[in-house]
PDB file of N, CA and C in Angstrom:
ATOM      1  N   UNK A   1      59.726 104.690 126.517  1.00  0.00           N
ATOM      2  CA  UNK A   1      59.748 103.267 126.774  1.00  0.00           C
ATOM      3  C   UNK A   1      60.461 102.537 125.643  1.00  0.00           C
ATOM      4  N   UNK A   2      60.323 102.883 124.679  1.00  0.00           N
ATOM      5  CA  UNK A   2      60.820 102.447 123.292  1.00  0.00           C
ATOM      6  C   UNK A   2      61.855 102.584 123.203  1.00  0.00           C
ATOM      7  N   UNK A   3      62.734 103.499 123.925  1.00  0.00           N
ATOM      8  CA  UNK A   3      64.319 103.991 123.851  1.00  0.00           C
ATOM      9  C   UNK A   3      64.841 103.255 124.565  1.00  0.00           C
ATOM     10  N   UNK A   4      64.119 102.889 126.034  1.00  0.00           N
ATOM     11  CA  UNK A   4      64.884 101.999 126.714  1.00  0.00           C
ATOM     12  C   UNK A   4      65.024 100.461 126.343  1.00  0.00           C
ATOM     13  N   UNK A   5      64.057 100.268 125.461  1.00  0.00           N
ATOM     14  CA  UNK A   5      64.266  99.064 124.927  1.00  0.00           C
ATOM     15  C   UNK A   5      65.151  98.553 123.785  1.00  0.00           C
ATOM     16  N   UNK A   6      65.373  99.666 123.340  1.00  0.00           N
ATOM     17  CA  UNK A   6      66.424  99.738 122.185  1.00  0.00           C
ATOM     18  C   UNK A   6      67.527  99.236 123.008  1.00  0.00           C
ATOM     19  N   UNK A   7      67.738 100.302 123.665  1.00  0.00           N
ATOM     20  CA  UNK A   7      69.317 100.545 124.379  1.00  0.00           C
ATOM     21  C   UNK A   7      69.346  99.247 125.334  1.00  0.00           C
ATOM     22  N   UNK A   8      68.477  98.620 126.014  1.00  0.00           N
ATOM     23  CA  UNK A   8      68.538  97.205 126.333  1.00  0.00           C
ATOM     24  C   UNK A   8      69.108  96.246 125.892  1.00  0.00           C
ATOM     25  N   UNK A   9      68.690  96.189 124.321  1.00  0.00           N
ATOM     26  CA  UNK A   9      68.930  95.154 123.777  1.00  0.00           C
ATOM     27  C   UNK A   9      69.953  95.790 122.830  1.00  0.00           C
ATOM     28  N   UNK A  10      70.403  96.484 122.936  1.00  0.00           N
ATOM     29  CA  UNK A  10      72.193  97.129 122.284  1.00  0.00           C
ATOM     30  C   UNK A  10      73.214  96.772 123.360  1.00  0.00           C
ATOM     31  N   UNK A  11      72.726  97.158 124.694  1.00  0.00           N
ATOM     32  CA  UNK A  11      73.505  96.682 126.055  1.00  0.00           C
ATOM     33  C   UNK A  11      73.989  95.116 125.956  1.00  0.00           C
ATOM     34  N   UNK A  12      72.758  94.439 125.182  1.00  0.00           N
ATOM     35  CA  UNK A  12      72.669  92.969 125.941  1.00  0.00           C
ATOM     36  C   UNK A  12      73.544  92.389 124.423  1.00  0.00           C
ATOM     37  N   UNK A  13      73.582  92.869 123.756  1.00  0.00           N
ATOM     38  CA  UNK A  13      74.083  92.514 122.121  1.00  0.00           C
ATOM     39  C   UNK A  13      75.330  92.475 122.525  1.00  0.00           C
ATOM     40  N   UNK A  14      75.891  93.811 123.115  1.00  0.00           N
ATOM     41  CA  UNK A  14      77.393  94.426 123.500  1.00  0.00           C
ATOM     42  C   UNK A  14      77.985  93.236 124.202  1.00  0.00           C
ATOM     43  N   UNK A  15      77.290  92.821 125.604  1.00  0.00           N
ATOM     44  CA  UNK A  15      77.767  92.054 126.544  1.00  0.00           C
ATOM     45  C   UNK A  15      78.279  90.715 126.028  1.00  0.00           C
ATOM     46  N   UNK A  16      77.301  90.222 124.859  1.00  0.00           N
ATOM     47  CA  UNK A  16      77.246  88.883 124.786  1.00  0.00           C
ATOM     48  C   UNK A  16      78.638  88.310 124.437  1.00  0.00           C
ATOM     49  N   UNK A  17      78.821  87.094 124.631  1.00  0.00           N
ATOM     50  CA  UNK A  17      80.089  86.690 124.992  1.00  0.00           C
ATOM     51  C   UNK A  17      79.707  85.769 122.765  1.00  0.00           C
ATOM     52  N   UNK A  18      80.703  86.051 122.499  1.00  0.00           N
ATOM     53  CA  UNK A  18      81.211  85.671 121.218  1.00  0.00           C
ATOM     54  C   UNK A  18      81.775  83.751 120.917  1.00  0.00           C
ATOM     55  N   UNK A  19      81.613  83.217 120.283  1.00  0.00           N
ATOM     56  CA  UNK A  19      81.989  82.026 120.145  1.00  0.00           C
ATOM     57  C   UNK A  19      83.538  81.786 119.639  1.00  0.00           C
ATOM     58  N   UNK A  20      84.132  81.317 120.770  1.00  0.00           N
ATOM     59  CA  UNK A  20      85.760  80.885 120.419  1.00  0.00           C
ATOM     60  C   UNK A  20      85.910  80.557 119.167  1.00  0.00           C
ATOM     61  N   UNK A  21      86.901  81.373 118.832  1.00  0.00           N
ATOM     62  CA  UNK A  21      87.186  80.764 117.215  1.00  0.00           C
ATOM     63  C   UNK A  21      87.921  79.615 116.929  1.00  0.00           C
ATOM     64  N   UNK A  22      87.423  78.518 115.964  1.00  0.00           N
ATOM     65  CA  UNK A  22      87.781  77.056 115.607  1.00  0.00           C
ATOM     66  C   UNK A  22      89.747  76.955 115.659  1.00  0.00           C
ATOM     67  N   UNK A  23      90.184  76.370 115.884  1.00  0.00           N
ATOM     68  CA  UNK A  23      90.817  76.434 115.279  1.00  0.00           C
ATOM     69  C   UNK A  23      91.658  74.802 114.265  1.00  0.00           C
ATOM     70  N   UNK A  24      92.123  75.159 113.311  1.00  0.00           N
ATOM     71  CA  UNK A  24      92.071  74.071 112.415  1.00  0.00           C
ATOM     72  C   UNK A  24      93.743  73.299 112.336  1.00  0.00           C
ATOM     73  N   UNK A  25      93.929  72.213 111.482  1.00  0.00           N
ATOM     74  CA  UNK A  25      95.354  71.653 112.035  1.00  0.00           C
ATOM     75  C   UNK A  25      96.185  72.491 111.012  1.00  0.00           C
ATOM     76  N   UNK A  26      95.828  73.609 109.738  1.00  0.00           N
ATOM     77  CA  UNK A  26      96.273  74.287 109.282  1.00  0.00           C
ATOM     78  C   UNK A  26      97.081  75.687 109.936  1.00  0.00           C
ATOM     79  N   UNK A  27      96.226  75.721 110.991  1.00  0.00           N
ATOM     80  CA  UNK A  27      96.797  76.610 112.037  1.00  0.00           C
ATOM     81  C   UNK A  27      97.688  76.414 112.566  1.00  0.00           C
ATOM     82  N   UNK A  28      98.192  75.641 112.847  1.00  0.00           N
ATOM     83  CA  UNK A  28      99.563  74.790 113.271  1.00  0.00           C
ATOM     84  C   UNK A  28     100.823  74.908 112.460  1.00  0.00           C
ATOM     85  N   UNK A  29     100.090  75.543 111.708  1.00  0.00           N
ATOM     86  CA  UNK A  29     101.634  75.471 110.579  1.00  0.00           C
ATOM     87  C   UNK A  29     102.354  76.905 110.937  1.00  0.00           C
ATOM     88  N   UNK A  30     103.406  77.301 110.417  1.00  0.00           N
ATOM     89  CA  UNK A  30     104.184  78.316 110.882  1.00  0.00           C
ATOM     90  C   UNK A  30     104.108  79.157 109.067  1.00  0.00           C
ATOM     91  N   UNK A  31     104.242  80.125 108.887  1.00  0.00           N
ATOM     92  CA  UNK A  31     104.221  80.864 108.070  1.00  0.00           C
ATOM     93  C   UNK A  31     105.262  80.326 106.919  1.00  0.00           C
ATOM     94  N   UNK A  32     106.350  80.391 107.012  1.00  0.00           N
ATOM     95  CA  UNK A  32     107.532  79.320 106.582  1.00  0.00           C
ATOM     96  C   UNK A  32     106.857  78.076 106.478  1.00  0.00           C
ATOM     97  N   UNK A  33     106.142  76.907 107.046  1.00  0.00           N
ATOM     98  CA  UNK A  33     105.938  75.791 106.055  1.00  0.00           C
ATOM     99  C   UNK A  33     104.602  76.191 105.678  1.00  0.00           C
ATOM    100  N   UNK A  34     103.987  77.206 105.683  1.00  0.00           N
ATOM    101  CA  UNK A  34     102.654  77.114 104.521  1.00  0.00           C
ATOM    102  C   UNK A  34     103.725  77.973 103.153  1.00  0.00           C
ATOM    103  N   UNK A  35     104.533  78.698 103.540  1.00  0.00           N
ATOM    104  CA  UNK A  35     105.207  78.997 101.870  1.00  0.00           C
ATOM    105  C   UNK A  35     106.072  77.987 101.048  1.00  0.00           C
ATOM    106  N   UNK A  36     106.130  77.169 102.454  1.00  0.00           N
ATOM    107  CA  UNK A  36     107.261  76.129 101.772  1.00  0.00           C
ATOM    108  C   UNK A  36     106.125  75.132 100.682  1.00  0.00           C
ATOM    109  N   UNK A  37     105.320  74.706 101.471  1.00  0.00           N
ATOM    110  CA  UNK A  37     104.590  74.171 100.653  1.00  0.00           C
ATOM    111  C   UNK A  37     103.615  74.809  99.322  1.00  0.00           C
ATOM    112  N   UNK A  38     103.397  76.313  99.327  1.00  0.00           N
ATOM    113  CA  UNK A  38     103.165  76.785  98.336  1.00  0.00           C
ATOM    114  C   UNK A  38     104.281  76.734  97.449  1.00  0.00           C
ATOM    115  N   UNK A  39     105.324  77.059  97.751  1.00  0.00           N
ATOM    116  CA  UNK A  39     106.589  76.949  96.678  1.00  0.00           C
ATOM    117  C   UNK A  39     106.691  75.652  96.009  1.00  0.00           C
ATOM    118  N   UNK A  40     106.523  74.220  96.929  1.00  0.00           N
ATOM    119  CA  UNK A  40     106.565  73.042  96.379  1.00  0.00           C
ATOM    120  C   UNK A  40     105.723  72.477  95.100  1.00  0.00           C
ATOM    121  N   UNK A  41     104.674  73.588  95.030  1.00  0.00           N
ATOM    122  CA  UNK A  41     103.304  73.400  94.449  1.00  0.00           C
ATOM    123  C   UNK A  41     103.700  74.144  92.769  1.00  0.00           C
ATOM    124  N   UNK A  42     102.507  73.242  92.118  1.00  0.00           N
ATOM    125  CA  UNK A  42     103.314  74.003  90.664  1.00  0.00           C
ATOM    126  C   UNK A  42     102.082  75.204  90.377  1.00  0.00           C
ATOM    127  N   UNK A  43     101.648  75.902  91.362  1.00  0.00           N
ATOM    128  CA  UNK A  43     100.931  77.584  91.293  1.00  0.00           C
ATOM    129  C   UNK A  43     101.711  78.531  90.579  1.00  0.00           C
ATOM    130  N   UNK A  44     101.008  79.196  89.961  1.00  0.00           N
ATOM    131  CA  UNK A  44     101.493  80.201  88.900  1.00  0.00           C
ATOM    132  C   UNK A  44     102.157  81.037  90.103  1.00  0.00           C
ATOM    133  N   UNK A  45     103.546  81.551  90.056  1.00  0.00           N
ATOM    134  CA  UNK A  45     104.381  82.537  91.383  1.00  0.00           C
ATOM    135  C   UNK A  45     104.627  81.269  92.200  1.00  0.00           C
ATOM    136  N   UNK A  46     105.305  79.830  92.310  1.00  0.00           N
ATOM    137  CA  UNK A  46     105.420  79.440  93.188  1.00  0.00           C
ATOM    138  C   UNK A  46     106.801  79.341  92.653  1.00  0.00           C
ATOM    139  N   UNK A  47     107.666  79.711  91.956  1.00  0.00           N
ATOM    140  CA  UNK A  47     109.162  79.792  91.636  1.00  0.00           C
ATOM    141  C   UNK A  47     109.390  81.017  92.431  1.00  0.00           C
ATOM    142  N   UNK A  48     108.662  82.066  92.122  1.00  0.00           N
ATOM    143  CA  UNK A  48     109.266  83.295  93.107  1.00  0.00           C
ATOM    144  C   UNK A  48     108.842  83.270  94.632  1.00  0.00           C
ATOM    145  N   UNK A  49     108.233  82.124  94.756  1.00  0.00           N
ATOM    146  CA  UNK A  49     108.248  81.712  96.347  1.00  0.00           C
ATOM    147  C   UNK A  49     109.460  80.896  96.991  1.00  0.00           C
ATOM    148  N   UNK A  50     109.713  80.332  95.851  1.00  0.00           N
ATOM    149  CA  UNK A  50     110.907  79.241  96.484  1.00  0.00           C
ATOM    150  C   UNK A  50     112.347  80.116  96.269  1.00  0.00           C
ATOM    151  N   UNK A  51     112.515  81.413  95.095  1.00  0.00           N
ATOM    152  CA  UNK A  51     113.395  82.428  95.088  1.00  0.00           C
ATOM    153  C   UNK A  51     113.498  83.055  96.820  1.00  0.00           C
ATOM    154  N   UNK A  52     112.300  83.666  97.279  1.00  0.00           N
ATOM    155  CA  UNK A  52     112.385  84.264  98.212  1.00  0.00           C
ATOM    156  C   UNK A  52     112.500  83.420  99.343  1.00  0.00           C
ATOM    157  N   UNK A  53     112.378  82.364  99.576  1.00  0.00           N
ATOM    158  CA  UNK A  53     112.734  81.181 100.731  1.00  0.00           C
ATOM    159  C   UNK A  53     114.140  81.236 100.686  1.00  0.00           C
ATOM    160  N   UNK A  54     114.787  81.071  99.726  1.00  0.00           N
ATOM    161  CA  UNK A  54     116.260  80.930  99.510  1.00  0.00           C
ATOM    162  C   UNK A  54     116.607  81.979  99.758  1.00  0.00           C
ATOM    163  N   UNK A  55     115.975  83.664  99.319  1.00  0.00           N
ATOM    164  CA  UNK A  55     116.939  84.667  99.738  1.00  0.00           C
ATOM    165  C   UNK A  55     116.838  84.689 101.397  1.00  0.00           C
ATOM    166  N   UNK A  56     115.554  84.424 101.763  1.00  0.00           N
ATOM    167  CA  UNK A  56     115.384  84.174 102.998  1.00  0.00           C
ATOM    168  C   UNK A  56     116.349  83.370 103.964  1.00  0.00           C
ATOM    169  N   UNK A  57     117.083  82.531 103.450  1.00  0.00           N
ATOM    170  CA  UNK A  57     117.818  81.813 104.083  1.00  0.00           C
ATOM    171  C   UNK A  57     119.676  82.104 103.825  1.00  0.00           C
ATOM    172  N   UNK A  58     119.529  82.571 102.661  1.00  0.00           N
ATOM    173  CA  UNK A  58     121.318  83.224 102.835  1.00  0.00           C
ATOM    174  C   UNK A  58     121.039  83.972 102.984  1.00  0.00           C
ATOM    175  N   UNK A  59     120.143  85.400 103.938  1.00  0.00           N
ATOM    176  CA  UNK A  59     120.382  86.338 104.913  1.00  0.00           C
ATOM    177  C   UNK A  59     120.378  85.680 106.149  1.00  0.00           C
ATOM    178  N   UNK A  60     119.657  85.108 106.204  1.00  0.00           N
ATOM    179  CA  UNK A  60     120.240  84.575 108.045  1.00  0.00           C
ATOM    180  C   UNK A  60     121.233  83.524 107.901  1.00  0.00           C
ATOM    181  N   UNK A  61     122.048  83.178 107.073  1.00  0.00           N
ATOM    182  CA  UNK A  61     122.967  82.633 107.011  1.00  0.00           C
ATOM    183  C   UNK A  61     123.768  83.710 107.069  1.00  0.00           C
ATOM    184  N   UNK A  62     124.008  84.421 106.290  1.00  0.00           N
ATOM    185  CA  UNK A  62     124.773  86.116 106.089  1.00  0.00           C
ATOM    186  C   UNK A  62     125.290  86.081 107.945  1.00  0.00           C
ATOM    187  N   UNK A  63     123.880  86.516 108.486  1.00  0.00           N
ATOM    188  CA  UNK A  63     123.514  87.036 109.888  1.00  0.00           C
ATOM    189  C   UNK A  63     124.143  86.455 110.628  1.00  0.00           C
ATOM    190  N   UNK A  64     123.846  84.681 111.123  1.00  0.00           N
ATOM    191  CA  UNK A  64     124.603  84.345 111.543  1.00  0.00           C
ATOM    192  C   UNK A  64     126.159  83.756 111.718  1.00  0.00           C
ATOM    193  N   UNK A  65     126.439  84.031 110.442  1.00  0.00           N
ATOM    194  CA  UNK A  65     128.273  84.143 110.404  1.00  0.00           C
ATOM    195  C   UNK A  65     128.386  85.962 110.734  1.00  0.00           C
ATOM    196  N   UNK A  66     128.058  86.415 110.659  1.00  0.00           N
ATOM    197  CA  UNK A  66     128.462  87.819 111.010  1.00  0.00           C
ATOM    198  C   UNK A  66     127.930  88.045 112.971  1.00  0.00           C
ATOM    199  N   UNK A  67     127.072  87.208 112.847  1.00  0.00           N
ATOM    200  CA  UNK A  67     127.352  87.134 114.706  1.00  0.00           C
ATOM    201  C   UNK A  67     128.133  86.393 115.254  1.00  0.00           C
ATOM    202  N   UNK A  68     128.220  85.129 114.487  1.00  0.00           N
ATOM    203  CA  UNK A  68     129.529  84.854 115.233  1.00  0.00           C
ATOM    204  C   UNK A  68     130.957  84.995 115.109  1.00  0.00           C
ATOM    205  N   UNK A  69     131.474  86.426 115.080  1.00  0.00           N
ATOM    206  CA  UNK A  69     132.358  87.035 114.680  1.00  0.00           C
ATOM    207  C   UNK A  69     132.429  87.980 115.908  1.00  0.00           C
ATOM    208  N   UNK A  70     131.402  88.960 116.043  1.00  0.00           N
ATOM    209  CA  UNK A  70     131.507  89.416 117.495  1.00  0.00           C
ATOM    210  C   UNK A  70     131.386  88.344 118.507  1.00  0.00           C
TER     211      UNK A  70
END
């Protein structure tokens, strides 16, 4: 009797439906402006954030002059 009550309430644990996760207006941001704005920020590594934004951007600059070529 004791087993089935376990496994009842493991069944009923399993089933239960979970609470939607919040979501916040930070979430909204795109990966690119939460670094942009870490880079803007005077955080210890926020120069080598705004380094890698920039390399970030003369490769797809690179990219797209080299596509539009084919």
């Amino acid at each position: 009797m004791r087993k089935c009550a376990v496994a009842l309430i493991v069944l009923l644990a399993a089933c239960a439906k979970s609470a939607p996760p919040r979501s916040s207006a930070a979430d909204t941001l795109t990966r690119r402006q939460k670094d942009s704005i870490l880079g803007a920020s005077r955080l210890p590594g926020a120069r080598g954030i705004r380094g890698a934004l920039s390399a970030q951007d003369s490769a797809a600059a690179r990219s797209a002059r080299v596509d539009s070529i084919q």
